[in-house]
Protein backbone atom coordinates (compact mmCIF):
# COMPACT_ATOMS: atom_id res chain seq x y z
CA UNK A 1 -37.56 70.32 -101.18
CA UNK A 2 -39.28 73.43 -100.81
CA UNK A 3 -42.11 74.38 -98.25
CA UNK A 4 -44.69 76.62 -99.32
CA UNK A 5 -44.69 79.65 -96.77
CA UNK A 6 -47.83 79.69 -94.38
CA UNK A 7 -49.70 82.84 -95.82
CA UNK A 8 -49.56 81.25 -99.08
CA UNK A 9 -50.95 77.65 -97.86
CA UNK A 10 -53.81 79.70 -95.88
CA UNK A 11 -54.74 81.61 -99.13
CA UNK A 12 -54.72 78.55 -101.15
CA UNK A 13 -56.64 76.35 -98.51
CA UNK A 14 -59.18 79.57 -98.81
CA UNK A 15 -59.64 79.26 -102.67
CA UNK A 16 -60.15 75.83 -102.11
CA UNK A 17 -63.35 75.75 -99.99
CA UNK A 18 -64.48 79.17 -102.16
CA UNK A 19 -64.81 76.85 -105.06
CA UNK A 20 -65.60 74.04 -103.09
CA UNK A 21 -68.58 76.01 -101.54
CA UNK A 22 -69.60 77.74 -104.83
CA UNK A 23 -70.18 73.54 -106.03
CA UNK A 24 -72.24 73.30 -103.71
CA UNK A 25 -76.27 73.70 -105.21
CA UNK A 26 -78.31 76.34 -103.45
CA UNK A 27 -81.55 75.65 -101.88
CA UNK A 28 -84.88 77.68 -102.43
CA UNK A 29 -87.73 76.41 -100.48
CA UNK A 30 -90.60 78.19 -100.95
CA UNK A 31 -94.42 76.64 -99.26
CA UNK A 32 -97.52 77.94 -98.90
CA UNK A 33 -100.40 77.68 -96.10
CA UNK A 34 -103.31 76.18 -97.12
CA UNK A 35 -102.89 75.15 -100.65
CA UNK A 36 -104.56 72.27 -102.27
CA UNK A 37 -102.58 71.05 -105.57
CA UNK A 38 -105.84 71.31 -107.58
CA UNK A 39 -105.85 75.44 -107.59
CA UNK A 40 -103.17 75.05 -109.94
CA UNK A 41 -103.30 73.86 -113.87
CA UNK A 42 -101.01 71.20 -113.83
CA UNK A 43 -103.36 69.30 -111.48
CA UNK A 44 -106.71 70.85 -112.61
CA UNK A 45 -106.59 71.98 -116.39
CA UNK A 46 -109.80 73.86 -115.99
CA UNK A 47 -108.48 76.21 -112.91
CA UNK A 48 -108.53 79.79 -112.99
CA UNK A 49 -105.42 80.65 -110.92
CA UNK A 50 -103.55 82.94 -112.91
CA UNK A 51 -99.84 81.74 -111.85
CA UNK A 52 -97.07 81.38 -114.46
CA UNK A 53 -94.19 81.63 -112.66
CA UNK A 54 -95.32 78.35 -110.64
CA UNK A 55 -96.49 77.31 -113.47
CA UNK A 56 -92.77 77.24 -115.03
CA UNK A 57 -91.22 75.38 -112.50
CA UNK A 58 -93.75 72.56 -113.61
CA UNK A 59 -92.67 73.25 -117.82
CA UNK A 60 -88.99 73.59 -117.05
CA UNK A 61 -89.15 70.85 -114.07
CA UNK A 62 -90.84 68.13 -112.00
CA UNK A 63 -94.54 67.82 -111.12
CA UNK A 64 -95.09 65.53 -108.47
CA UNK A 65 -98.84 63.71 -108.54
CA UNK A 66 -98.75 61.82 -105.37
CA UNK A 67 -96.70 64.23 -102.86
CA UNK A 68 -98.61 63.63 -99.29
CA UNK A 69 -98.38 65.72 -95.80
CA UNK A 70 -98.65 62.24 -93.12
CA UNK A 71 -101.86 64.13 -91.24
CA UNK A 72 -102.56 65.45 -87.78
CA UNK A 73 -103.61 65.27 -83.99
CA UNK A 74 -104.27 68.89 -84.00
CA UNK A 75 -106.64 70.89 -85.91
CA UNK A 76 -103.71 73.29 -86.53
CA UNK A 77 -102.89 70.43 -89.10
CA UNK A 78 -99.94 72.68 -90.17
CA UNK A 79 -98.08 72.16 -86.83
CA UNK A 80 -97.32 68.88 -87.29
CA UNK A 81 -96.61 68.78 -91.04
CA UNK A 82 -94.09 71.84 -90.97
CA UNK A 83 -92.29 70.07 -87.79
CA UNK A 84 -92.51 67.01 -90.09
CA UNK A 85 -90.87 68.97 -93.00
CA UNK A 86 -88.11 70.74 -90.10
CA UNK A 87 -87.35 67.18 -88.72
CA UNK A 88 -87.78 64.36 -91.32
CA UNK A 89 -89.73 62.29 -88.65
CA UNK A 90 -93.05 60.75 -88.89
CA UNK A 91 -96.43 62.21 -87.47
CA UNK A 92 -96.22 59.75 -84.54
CA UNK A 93 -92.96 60.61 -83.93
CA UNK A 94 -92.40 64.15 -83.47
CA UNK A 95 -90.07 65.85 -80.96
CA UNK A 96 -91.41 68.55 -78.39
CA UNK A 97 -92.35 71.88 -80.47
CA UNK A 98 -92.25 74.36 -78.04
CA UNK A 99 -93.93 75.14 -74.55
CA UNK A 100 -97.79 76.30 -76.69
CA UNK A 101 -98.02 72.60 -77.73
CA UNK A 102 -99.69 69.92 -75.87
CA UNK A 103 -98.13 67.27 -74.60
CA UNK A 104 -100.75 64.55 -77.24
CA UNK A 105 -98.94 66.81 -79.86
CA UNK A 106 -95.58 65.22 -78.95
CA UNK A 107 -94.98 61.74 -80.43
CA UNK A 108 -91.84 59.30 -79.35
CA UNK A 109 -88.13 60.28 -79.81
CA UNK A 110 -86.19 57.50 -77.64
CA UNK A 111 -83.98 60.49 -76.98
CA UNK A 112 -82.78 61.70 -80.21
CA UNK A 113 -81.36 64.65 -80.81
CA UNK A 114 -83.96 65.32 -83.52
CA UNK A 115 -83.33 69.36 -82.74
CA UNK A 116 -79.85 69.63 -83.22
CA UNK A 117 -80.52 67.22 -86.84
CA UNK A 118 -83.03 69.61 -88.58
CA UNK A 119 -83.13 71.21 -91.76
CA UNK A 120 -81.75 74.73 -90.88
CA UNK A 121 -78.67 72.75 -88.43
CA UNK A 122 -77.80 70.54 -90.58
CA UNK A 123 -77.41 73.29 -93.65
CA UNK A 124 -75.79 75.65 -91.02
CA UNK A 125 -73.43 72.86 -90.57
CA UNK A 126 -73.12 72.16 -93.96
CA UNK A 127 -71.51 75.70 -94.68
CA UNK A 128 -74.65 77.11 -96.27
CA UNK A 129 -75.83 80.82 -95.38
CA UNK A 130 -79.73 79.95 -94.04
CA UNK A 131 -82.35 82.10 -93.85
CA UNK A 132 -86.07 82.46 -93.59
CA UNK A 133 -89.68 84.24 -93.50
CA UNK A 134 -92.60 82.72 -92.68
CA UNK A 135 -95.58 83.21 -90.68
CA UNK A 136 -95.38 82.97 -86.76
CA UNK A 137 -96.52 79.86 -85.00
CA UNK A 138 -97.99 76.57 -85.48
CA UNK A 139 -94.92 75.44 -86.59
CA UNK A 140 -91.55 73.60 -84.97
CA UNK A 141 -90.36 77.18 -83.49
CA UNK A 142 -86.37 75.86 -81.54
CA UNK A 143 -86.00 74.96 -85.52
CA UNK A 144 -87.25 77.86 -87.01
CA UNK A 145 -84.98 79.53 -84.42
CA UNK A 146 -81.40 78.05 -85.76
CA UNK A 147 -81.66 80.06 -89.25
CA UNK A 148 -78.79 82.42 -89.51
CA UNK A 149 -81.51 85.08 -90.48
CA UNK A 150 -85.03 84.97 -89.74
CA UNK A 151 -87.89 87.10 -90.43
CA UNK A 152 -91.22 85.89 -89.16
CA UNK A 153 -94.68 87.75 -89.11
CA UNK A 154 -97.93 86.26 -89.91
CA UNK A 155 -99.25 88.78 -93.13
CA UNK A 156 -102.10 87.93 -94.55
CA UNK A 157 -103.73 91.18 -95.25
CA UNK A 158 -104.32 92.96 -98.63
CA UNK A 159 -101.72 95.18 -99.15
CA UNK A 160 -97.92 95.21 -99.80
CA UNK A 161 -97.27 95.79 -96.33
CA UNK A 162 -99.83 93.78 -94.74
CA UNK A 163 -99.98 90.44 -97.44
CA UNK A 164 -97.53 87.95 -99.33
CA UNK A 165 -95.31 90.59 -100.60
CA UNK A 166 -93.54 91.44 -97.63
CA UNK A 167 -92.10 87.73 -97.23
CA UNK A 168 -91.16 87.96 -100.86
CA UNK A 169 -89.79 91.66 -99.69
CA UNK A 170 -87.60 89.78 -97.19
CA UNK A 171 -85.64 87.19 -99.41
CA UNK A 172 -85.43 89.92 -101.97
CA UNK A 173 -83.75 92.42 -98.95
CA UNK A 174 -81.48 89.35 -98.14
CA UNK A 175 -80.47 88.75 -101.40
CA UNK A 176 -79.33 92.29 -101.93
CA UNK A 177 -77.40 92.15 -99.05
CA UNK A 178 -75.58 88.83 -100.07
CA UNK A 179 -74.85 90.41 -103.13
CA UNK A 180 -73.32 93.40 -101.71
CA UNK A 181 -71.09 91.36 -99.62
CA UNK A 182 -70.07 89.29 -102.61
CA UNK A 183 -71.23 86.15 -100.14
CA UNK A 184 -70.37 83.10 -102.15
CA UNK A 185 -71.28 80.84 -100.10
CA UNK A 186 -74.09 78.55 -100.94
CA UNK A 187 -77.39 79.12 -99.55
CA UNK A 188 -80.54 77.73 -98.25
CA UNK A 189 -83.85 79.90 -98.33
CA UNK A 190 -87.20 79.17 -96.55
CA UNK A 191 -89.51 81.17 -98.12
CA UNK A 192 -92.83 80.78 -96.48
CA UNK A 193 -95.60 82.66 -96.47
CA UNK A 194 -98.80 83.08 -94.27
CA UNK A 195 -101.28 82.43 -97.39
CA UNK A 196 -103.37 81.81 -98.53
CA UNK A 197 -104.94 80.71 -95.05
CA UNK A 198 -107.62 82.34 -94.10
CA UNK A 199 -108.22 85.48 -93.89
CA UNK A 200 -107.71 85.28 -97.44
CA UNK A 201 -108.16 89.18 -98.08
CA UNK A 202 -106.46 89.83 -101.69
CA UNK A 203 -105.14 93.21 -103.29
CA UNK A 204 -108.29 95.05 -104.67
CA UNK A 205 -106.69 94.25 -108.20
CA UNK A 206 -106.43 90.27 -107.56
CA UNK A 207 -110.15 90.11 -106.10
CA UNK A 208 -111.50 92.15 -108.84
CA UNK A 209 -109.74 89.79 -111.59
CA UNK A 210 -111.54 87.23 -109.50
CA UNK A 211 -114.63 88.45 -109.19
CA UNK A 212 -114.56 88.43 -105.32
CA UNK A 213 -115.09 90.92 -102.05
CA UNK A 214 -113.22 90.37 -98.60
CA UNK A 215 -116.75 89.35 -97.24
CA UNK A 216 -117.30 90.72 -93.41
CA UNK A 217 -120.86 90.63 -92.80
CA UNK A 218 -122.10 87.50 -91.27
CA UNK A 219 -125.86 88.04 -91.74
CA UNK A 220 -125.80 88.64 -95.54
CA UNK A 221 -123.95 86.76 -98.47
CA UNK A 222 -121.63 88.17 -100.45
CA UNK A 223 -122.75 89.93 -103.98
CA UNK A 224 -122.95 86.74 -106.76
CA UNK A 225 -120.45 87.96 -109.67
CA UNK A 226 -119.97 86.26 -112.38
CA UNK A 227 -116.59 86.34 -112.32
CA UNK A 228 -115.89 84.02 -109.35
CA UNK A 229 -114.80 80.81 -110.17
CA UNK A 230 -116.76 77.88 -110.37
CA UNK A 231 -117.94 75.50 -107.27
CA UNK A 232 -115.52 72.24 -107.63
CA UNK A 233 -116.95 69.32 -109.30
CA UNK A 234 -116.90 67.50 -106.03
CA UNK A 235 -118.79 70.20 -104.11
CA UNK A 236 -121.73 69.11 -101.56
CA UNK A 237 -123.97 71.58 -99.69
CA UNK A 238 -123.23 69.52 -96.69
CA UNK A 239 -121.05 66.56 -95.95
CA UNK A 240 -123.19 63.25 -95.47
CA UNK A 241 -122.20 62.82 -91.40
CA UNK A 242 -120.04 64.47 -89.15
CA UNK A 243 -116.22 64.97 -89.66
CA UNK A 244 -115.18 64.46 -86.22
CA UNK A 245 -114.56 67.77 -84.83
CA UNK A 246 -117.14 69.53 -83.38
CA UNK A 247 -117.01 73.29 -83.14
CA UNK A 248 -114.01 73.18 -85.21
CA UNK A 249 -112.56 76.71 -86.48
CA UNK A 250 -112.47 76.03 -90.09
CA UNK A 251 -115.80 74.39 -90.23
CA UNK A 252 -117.82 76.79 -88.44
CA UNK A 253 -116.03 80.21 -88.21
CA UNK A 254 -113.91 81.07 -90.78
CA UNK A 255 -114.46 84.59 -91.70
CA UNK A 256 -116.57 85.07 -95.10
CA UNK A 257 -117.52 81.87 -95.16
CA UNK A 258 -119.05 80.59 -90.96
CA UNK A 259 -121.03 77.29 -91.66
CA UNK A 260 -122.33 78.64 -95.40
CA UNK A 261 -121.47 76.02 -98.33
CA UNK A 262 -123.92 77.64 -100.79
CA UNK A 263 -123.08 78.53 -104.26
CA UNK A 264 -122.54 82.41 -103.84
CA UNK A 265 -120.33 82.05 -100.71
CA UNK A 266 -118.44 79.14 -101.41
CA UNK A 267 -117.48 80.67 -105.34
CA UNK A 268 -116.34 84.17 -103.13
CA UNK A 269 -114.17 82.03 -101.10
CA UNK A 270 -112.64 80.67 -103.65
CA UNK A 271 -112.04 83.69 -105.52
CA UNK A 272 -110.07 85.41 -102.77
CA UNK A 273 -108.06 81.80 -102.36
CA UNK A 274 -106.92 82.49 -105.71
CA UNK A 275 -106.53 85.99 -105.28
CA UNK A 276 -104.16 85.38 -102.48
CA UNK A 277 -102.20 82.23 -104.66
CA UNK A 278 -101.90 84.88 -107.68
CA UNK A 279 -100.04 87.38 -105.58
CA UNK A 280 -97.65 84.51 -103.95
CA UNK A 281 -96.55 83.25 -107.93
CA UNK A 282 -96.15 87.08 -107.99
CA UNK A 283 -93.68 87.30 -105.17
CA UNK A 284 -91.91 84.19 -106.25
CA UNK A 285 -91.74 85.69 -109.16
CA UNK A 286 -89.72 88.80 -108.22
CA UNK A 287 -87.11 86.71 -105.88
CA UNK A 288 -86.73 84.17 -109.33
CA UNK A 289 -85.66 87.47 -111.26
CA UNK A 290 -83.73 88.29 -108.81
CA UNK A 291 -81.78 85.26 -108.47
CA UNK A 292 -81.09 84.94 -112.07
CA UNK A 293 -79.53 88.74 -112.44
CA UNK A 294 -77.05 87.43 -109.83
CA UNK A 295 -76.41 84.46 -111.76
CA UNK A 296 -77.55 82.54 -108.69
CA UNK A 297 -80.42 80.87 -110.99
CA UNK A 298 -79.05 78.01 -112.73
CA UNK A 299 -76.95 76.40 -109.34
CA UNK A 300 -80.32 76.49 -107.18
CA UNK A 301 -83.13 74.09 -106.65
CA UNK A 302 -86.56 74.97 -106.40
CA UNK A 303 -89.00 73.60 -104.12
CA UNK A 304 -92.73 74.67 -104.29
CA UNK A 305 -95.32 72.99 -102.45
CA UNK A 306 -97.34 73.34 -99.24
CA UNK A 307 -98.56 72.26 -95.50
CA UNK A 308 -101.48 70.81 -96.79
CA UNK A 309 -104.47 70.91 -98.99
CA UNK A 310 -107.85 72.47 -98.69
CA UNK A 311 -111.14 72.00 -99.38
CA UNK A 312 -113.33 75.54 -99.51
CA UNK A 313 -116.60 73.50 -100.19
CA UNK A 314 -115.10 70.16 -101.46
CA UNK A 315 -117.56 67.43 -100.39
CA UNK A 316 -119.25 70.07 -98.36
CA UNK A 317 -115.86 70.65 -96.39
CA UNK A 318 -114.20 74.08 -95.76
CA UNK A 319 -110.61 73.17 -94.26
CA UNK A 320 -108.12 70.87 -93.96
CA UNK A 321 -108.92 68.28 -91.31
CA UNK A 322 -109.84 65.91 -93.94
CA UNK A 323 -108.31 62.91 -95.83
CA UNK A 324 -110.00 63.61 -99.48
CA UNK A 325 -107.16 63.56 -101.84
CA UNK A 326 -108.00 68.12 -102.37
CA UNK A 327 -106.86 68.20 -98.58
CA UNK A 328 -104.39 65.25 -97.99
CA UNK A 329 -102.23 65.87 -100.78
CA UNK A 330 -99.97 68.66 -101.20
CA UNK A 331 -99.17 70.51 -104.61
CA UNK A 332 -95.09 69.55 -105.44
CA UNK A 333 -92.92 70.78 -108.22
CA UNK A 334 -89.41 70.52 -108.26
CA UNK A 335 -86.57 72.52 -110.58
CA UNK A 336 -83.15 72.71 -110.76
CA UNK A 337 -79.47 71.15 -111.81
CA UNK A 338 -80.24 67.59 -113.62
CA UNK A 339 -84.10 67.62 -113.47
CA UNK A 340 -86.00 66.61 -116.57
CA UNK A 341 -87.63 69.76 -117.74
CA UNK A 342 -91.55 68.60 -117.84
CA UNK A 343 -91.24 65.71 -116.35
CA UNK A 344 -93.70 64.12 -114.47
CA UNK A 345 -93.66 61.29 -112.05
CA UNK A 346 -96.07 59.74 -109.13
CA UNK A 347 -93.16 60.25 -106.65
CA UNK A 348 -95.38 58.77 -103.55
CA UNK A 349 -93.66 61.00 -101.51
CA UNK A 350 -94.30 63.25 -97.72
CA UNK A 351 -93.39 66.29 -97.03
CA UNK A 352 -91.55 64.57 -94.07
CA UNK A 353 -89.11 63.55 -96.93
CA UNK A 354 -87.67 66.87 -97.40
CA UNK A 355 -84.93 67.12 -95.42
CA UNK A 356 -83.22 63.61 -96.12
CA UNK A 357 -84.08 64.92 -99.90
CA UNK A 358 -82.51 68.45 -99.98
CA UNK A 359 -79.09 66.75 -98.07
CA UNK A 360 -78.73 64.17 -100.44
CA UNK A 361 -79.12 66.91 -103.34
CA UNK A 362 -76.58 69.21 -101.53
CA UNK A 363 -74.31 66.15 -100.65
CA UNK A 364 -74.85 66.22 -97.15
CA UNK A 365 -74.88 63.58 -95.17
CA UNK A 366 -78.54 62.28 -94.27
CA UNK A 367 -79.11 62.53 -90.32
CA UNK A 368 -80.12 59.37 -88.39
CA UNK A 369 -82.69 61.08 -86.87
CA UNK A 370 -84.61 61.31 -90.01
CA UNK A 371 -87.42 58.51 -91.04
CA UNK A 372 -87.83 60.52 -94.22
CA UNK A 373 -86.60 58.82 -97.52
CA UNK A 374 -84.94 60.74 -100.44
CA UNK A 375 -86.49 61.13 -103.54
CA UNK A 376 -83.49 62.39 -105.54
CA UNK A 377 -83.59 59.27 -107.57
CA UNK A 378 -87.14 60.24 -108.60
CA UNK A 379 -85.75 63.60 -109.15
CA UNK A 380 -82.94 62.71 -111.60
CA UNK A 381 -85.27 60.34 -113.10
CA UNK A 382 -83.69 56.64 -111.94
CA UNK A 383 -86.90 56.11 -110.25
CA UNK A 384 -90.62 56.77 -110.72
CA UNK A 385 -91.61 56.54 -106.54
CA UNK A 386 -90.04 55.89 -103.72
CA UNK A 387 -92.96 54.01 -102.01
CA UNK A 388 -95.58 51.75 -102.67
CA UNK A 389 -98.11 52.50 -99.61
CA UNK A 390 -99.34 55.88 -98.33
CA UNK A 391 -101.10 56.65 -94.70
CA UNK A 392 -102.73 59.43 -93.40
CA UNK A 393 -104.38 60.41 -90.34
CA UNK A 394 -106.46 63.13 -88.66
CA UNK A 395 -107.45 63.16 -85.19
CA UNK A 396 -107.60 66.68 -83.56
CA UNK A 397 -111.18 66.31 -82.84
CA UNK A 398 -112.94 62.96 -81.46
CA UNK A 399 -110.49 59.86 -81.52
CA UNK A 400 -109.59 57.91 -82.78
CA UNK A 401 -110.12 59.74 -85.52
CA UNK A 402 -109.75 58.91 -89.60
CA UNK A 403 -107.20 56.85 -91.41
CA UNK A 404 -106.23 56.93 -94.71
CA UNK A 405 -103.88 54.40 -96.99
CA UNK A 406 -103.28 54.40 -100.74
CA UNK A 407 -101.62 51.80 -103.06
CA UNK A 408 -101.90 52.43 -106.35
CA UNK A 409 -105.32 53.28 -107.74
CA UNK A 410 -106.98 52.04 -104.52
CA UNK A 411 -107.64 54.05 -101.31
CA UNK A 412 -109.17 53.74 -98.43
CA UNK A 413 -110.64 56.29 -96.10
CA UNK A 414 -112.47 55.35 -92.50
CA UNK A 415 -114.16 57.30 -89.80
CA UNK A 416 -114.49 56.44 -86.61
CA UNK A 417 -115.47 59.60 -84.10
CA UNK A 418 -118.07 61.10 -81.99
CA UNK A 419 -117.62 58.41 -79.82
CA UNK A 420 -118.73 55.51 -82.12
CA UNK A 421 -122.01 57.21 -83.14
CA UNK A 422 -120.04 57.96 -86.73
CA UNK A 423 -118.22 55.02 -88.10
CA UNK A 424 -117.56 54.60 -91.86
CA UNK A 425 -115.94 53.33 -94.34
CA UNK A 426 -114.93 54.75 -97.88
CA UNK A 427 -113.01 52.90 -100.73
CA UNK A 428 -111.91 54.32 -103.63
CA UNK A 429 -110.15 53.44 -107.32
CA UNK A 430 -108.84 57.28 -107.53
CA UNK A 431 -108.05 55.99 -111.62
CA UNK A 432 -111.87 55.77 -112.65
CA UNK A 433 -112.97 57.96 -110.14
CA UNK A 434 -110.16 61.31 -108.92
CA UNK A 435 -112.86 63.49 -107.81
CA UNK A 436 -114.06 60.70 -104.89
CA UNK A 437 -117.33 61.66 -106.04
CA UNK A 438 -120.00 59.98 -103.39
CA UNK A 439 -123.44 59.27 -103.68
CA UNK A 440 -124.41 62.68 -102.89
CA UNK A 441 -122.34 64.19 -105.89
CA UNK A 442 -124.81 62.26 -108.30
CA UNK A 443 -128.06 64.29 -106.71
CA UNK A 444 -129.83 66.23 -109.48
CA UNK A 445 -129.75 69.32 -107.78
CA UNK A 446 -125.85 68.78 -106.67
CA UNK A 447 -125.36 68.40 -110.17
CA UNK A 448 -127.17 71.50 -111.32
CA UNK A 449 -125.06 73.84 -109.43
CA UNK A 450 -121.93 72.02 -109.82
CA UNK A 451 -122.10 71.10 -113.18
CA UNK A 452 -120.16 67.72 -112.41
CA UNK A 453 -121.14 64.74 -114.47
CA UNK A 454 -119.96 61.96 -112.10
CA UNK A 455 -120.91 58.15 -114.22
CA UNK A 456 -122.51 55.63 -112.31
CA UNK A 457 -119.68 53.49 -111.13
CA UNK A 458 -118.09 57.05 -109.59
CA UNK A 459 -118.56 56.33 -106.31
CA UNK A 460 -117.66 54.67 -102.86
CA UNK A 461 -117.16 51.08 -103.59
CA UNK A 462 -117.10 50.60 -99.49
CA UNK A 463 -120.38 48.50 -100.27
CA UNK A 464 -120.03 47.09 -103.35
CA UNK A 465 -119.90 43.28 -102.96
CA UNK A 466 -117.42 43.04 -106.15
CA UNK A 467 -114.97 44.82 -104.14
CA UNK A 468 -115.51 43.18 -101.25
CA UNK A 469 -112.19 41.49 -101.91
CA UNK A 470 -109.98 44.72 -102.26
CA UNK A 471 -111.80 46.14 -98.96
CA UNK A 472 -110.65 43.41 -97.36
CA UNK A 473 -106.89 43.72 -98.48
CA UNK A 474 -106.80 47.54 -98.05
CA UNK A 475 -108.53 47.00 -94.45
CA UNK A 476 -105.15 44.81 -93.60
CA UNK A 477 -102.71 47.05 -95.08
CA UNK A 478 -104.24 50.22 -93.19
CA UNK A 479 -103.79 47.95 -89.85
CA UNK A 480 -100.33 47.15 -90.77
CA UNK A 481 -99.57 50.95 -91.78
CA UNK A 482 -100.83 51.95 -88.20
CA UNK A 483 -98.45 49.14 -86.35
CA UNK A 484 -95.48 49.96 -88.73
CA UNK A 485 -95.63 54.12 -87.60
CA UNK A 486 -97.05 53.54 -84.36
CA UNK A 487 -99.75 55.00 -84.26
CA UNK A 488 -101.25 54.55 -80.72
CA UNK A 489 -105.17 54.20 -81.72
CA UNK A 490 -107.00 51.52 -83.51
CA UNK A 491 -110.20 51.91 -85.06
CA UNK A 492 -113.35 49.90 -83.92
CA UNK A 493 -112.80 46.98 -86.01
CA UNK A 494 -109.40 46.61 -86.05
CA UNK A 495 -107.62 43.72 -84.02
CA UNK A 496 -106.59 46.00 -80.33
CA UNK A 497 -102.94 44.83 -80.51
């Protein structure tokens, strides 16, 4: 018998895990700030955002039509969901982010080691080269820490410099150094960037395409050009009673916009939203053409989505402390190795289901820590969701706050802040009526500037005695949502258990 000599078992062993590793899909997860899924095509036909190259991953992949952040207790509604997307755990059950976050930010951990099981240690683990931009803060930062490479910097000015195309700069500088080093190993790529939240200023180009200015001047509106894109169909001049919050940032002081929801301002804002999401499906754009002249394309999956939605005059809203489905949802496609090329499915998915997604795509084992499911059977097309029932919540202002739950076509929305002087209710069949369209959407004047044509029956049901018996069943399963992810507030006419 002979033995095989030492330097020779060490090199084989070597080319082993080389093509072991090389196997092994890479990860490109690219999100947004701020982004509601209706600024894009494949959720609003009629949109004006110029994006094809996010518009691809929807023809040559997945577009996901019920893909849900789980909500907030903090007006910086992104903290929670990107710790949420980091850690796989529920809202109510988040981990300690850092020494800026208050201790009502923190949910219950029975002493897991939830930091030591997120996304970028469990890829590190794994054997994948990690990296990542993003903006700074408002985010799980001892995560964001354990990428191999990180470049953080909140840019959200105009320029190349200043705006989205120095995160798309930074993959594309990392990418040339992999390449240099011949790095074979598999990777996994957060590519964030700090748009298009507010300030949204855009390249001159993109805001002149749009037909908007980077508005400064609080005392004056901006100049009307036609350009600008349409108000929503679903916008109010005012929301019919108070969200919750008072003297809350994105409500009252948002640059360009302060507490103005008319036409001129709200059709600006818009305009440089866009502006801002054009240049992002630019910079994605670049790091895809990159990837494919390395031949790096074909073994990677794609990821696009974001923190959140946002409303920018939706039901006379500006931000994202809301439930409506323009805020609450999240825009989701998906492309890579054994994904139906235009496929779509409902998914009823969270962005807290990331991480125990990407490991079971990368065949890594899922971390107990996580209360995220995978949706890799919806992915490879075994499965159309991987849910039936849907919650949400917002309480960074007055608690206990709103609630949300969806099944199906049905959802229901209730309010109950400002210390019980606002409490309501709002039920919805999102099939007959997507917009949410309430009674204030059916005002002639609304309608005139809007140009919306919401039909009679488009409209809260909340009231309507012939749904009285769906109320009733959605009113249960909300109560049942909140015991099942503890969340630690009932509403005022909920059983106090």
């Amino acid at each position: 018998m002979k033995f095989v000599k030492p330097a020779v078992f060490l090199f084989f062993m070597a080319l082993v895990s080389t093509i072991s590793a090389a196997k092994k899909p890479n990860i490109l997860f690219i999100i947004a700030d701020d982004q509601s899924p209706f600024d894009f095509k494949a959720y609003d036909p009629s949109s004006p955002l110029d994006a094809p190259v996010i518009g691809s991953l929807a023809v040559d992949g997945m577009t996901f039509d019920a893909a849900y952040h789980m909500g907030s207790m903090s007006g910086a509604v992104c903290s929670p969901s990107r710790t949420m997307i980091m850690s796989g755990r529920t809202l109510w059950h988040l981990p300690p982010r850092g020494k800026k976050h208050l201790k009502r930010e923190q949910g219950i951990t029975n002493g897991r080691d939830i930091l030591n099981n997120t996304l970028p240690a469990v890829f590190n683990r794994a054997g994948y080269d990690t990296m990542r931009t993003c903006k700074k803060g408002n985010s799980y930062s001892l995560a964001n820490a354990q990428f191999k490479v990180v470049h953080d910097a909140t840019k959200r000015g105009g320029t190349a410099e200043s705006g989205s195309a120095w995160h798309g700069q930074q993959v594309i500088n990392y990418l040339n150094e992999r390449e240099k080093k011949d790095d074979r190993n598999p990777f996994f790529i957060y590519f964030g960037f700090s748009h298009p939240h507010d300030v949204r200023d855009g390249t001159p180009e993109l805001l002149e395409k749009y037909g908007a200015v980077n508005h400064r001047e609080r005392k004056s509106l901006p100049p009307a050009n036609p350009k600008a894109p349409k108000l929503p169909l679903n916008w109010l001049p005012k929301h019919p009673f108070h969200h919750g919050h008072p003297g809350l940032r994105d409500e009252v002081s948002v640059g360009g916009v302060w507490e103005r929801r008319d036409k001129v301002t709200i059709r600006n804002e818009i305009g440089r939203q866009l502006a801002c999401s054009e240049n992002i499906d630019q910079q994605v754009g670049r790091v895809l053409k990159k990837l494919k002249a390395m031949g790096e394309l074909d073994n990677t999956y794609i990821i696009y989505t974001a923190d959140h939605g946002m409303a920018i005059g939706r039901h006379g809203l500006q931000g994202k402390q809301n439930l409506y489905e323009h805020t609450w949802r999240v825009p989701l496609f998906v492309k890579g190795p054994g994904i139906k090329a235009g496929s779509r499915v409902t998914g009823n998915v969270y962005l807290l289901d990331t991480l125990s997604t990407l490991c079971d795509l990368a065949g890594i084992a899922i971390p107990a820590t996580s209360q995220g499911r995978s949706f890799k059977p919806v992915l490879m097309g075994k499965q159309d969701t991987i849910r039936d029932v849907l919650y949400g919540a917002y309480c960074g202002g007055t608690k206990p706050g709103m609630r949300s739950v969806r099944k199906g076509d049905w959802k229901l929305i209730k309010y109950d802040v400002m210390d019980g002087k606002v409490r309501q209710t709002q039920l919805f069949n999102l099939r007959e009526n997507p917009h949410e369209y309430i009674v204030e959407n059916h005002d002639s004047k609304v309608k005139a500037q809007s140009e919306a044509k919401p039909r009679p029956g488009q409209l809260n049901l909340a009231d309507d005695p012939r749904h009285a018996g769906k109320l009733k069943e959605m009113e249960i399963l909300l109560h049942s949502e909140m015991k099942r992810l503890g969340d630690p507030h009932r509403l005022w006419d909920q059983p106090k258990d």
